[in-house]
N, C-alpha and C. Protein backbone atom coordinates (compact mmCIF):
# COMPACT_ATOMS: atom_id res chain seq x y z
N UNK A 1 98.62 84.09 113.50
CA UNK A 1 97.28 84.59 113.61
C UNK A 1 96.68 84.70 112.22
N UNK A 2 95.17 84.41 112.03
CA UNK A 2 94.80 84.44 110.83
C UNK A 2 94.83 85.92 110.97
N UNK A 3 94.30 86.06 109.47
CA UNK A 3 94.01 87.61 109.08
C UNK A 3 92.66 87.68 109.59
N UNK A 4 92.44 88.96 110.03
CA UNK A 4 91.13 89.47 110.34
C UNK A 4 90.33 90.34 109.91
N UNK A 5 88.83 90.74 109.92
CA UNK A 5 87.89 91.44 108.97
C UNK A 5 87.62 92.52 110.10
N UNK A 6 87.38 92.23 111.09
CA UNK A 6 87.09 93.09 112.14
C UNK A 6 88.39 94.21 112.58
N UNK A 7 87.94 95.80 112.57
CA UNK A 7 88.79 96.22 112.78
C UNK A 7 89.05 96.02 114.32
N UNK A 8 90.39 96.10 115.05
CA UNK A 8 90.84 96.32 116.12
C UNK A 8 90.85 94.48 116.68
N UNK A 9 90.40 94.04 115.87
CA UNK A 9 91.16 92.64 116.26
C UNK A 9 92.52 92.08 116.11
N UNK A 10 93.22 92.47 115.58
CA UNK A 10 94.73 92.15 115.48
C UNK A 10 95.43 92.58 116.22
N UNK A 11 95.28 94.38 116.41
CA UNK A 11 95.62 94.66 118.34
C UNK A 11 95.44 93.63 119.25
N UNK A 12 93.99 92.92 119.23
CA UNK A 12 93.72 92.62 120.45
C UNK A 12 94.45 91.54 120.16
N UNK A 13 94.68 90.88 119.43
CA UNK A 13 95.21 89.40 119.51
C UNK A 13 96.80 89.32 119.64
N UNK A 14 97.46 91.03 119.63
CA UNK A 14 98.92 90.87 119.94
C UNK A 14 98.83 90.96 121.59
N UNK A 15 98.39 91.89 122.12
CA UNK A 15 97.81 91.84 123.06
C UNK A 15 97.30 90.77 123.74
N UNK A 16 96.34 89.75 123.27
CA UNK A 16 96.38 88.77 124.16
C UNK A 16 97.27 87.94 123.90
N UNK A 17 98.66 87.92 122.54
CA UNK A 17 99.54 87.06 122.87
C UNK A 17 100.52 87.28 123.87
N UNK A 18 100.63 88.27 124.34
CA UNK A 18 102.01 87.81 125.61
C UNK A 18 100.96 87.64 126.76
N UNK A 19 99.66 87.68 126.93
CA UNK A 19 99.20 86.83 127.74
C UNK A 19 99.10 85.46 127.83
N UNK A 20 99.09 84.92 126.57
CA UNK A 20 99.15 83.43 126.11
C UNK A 20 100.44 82.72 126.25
N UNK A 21 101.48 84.06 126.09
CA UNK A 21 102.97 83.21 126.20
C UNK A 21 103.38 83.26 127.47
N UNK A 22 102.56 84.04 128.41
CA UNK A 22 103.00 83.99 129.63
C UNK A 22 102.36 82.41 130.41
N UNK A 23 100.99 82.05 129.92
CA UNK A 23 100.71 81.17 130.35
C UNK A 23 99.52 81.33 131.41
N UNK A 24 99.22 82.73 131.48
CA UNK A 24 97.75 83.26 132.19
C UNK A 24 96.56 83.03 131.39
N UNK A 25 96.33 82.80 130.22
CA UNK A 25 95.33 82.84 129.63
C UNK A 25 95.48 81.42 128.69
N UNK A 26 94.05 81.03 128.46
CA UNK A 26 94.45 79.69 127.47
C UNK A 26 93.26 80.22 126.02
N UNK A 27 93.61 80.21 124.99
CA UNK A 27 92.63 80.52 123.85
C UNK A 27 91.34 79.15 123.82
N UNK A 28 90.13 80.49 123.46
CA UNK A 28 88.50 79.09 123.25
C UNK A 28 87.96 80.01 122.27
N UNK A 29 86.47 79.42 122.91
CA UNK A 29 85.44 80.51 122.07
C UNK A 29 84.57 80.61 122.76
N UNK A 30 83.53 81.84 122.45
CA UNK A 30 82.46 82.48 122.93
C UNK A 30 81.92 82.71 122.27
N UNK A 31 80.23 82.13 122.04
CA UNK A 31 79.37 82.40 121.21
C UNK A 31 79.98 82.03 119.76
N UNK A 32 80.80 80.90 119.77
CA UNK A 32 81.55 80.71 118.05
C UNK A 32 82.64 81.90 117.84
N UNK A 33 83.03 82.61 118.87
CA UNK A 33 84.24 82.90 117.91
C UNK A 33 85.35 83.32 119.25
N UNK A 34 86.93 83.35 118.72
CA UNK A 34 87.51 83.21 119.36
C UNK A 34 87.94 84.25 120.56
N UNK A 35 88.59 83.79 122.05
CA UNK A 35 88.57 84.84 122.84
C UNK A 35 89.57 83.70 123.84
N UNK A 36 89.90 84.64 124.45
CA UNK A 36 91.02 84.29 125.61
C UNK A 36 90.23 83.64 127.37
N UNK A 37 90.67 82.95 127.72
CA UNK A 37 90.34 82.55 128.68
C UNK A 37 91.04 81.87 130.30
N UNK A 38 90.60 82.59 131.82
CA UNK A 38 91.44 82.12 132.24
C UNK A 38 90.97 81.28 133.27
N UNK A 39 91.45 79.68 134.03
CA UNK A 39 90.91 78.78 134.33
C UNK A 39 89.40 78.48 133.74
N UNK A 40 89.59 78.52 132.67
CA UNK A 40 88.04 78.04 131.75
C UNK A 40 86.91 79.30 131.58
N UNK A 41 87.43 80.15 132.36
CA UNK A 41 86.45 81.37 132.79
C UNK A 41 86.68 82.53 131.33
N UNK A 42 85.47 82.80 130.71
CA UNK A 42 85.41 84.09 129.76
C UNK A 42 86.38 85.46 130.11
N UNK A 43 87.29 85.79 129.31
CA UNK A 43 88.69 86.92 129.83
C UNK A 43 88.02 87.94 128.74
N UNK A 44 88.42 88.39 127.49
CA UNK A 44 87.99 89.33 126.73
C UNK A 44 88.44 88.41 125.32
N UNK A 45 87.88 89.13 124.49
CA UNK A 45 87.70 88.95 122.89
C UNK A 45 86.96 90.18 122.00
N UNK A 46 88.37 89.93 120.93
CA UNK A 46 87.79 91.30 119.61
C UNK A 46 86.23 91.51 119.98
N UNK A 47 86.19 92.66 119.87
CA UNK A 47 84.54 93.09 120.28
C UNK A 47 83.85 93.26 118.51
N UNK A 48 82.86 94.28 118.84
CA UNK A 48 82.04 94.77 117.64
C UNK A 48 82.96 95.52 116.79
N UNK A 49 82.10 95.51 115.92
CA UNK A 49 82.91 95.70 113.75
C UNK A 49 83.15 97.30 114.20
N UNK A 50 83.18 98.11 115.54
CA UNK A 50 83.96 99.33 115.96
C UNK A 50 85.45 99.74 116.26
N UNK A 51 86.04 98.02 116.49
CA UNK A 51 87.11 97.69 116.80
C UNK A 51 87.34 97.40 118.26
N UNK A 52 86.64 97.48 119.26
CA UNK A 52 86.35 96.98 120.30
C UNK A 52 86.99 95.70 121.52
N UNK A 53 87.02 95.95 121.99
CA UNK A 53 86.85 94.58 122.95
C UNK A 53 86.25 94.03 124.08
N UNK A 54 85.64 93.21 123.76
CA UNK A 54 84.66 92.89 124.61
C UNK A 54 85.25 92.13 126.36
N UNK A 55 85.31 92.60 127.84
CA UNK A 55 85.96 92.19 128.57
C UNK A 55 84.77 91.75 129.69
N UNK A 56 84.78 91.03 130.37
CA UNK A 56 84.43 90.53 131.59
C UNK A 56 85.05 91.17 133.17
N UNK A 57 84.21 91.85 133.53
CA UNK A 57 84.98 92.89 134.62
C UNK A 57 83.57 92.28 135.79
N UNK A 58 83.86 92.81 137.07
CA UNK A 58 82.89 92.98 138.20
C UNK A 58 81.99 93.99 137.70
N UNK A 59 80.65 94.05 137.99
CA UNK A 59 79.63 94.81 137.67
C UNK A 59 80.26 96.52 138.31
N UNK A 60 80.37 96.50 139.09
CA UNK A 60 80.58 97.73 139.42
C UNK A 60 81.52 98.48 138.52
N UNK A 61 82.60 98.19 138.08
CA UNK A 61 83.92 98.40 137.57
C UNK A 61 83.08 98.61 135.99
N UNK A 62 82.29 98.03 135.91
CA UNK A 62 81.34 97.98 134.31
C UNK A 62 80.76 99.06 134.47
N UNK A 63 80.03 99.39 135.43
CA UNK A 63 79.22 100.58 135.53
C UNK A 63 79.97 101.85 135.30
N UNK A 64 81.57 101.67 136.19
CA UNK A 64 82.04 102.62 136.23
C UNK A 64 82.92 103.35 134.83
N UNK A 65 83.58 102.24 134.00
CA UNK A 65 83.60 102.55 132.81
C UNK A 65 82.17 102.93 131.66
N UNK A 66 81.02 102.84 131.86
CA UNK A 66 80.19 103.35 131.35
C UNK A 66 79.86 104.20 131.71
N UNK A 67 79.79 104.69 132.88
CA UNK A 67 79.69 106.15 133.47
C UNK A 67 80.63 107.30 132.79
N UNK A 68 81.84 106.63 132.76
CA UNK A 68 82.80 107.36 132.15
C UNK A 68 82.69 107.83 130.54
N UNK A 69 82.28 107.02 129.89
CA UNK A 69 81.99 107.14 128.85
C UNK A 69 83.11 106.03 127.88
N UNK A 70 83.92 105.25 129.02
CA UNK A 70 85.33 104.52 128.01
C UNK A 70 84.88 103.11 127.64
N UNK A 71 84.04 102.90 128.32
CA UNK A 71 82.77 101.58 127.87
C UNK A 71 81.50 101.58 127.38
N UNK A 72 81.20 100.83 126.32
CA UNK A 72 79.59 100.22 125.81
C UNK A 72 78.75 99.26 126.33
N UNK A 73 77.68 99.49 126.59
CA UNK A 73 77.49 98.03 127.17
C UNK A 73 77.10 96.38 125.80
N UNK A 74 77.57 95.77 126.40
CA UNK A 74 77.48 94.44 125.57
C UNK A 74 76.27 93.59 125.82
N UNK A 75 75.81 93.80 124.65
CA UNK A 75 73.60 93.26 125.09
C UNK A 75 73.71 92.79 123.42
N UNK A 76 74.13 91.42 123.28
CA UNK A 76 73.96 90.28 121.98
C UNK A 76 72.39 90.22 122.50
N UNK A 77 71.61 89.99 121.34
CA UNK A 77 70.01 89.54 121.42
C UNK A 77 69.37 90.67 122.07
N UNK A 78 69.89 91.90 121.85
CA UNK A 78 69.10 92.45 123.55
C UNK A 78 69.46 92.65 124.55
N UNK A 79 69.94 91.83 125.11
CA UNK A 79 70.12 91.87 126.53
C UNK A 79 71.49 91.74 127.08
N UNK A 80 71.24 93.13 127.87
CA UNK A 80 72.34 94.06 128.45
C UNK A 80 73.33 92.85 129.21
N UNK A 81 74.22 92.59 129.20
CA UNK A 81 75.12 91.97 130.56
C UNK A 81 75.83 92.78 131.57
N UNK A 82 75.32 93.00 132.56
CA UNK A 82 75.94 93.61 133.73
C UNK A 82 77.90 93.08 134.00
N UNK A 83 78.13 92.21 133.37
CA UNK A 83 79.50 91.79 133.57
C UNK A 83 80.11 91.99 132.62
N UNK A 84 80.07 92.94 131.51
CA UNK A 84 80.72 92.71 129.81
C UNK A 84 80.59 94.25 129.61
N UNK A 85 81.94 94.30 129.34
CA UNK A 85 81.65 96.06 128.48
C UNK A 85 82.78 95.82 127.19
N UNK A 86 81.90 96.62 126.44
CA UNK A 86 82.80 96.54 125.56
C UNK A 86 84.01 98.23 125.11
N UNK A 87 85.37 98.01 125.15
CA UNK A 87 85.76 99.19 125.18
C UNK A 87 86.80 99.36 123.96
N UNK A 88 86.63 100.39 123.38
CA UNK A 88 87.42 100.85 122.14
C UNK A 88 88.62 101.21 122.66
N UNK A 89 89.30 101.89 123.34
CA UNK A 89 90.61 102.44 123.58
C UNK A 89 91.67 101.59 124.10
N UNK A 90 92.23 100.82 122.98
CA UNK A 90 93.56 100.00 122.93
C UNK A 90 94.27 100.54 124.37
N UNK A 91 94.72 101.74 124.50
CA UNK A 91 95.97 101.68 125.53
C UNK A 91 95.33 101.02 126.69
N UNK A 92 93.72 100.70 126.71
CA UNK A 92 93.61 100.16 128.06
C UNK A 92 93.29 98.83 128.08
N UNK A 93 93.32 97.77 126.89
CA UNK A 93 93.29 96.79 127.04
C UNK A 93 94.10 95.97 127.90
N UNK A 94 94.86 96.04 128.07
CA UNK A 94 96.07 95.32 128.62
C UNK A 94 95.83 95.38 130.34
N UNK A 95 95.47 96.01 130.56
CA UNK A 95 94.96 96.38 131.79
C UNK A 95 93.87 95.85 132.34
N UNK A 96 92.72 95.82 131.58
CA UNK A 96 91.12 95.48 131.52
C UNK A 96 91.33 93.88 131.72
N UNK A 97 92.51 93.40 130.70
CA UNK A 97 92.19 92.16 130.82
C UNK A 97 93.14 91.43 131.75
N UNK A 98 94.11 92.38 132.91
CA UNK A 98 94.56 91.86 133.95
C UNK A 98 93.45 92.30 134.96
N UNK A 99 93.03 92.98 135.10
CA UNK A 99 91.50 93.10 136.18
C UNK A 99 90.64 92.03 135.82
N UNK A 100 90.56 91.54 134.50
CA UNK A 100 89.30 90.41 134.50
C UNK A 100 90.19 89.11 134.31
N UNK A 101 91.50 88.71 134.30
CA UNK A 101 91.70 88.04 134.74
C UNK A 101 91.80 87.60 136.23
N UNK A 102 92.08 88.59 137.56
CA UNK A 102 92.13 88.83 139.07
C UNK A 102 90.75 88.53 139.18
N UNK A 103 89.42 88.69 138.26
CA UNK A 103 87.85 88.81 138.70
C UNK A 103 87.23 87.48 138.23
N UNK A 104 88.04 87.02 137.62
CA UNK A 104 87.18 85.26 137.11
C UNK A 104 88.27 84.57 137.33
N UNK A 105 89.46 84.52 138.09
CA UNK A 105 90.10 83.85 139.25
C UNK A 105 89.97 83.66 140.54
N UNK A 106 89.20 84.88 140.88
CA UNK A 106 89.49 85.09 142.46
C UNK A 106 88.16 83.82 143.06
């Protein structure tokens, strides 16, 4: 892995490696920079310079982590995406991005 500038990206990228070595996820990019992906479909990637990660969930499940307060919403240019939250708390990555892998498979 290169070195990274963004905090909380190197978590995420150990993190998405035993997804990668398992063979669930294949590495791309989004918007130019790199992020995990499964059958071609957007999975999550290092979020904002907060340390973040940005995940692809069902709208509802988005709402409901923003309700909570354990998600941001993710609005590049403005505009909000109902399918993207972005969430700071590492212990739940691993998780987030087996729900959004089950949600851009199914």
């Amino acid at each position: 892995m290169a070195s990274s500038t963004k905090p909380g990206e190197e978590a995420f990228w150990e993190i998405a490696d035993e997804f990668l070595a398992r063979g669930v996820v294949d590495e791309g990019t989004m918007f130019g920079f790199r992020c995990i992906r499964a059958q071609g479909e957007f999975v999550a990637m290092p979020g904002n310079t907060m340390g973040g990660m940005v995940v692809k969930l069902p709208a509802d499940r988005v709402a409901q982590l923003l309700d909570s307060g354990a998600g941001a919403p993710v609005a590049p240019a403005g505009r909000t995406f109902k399918e993207w939250v972005a969430v700071g708390d590492q212990s739940q990555w691993a998780n987030l991005i087996d729900e959004s892998i089950a949600f851009v498979t199914a």
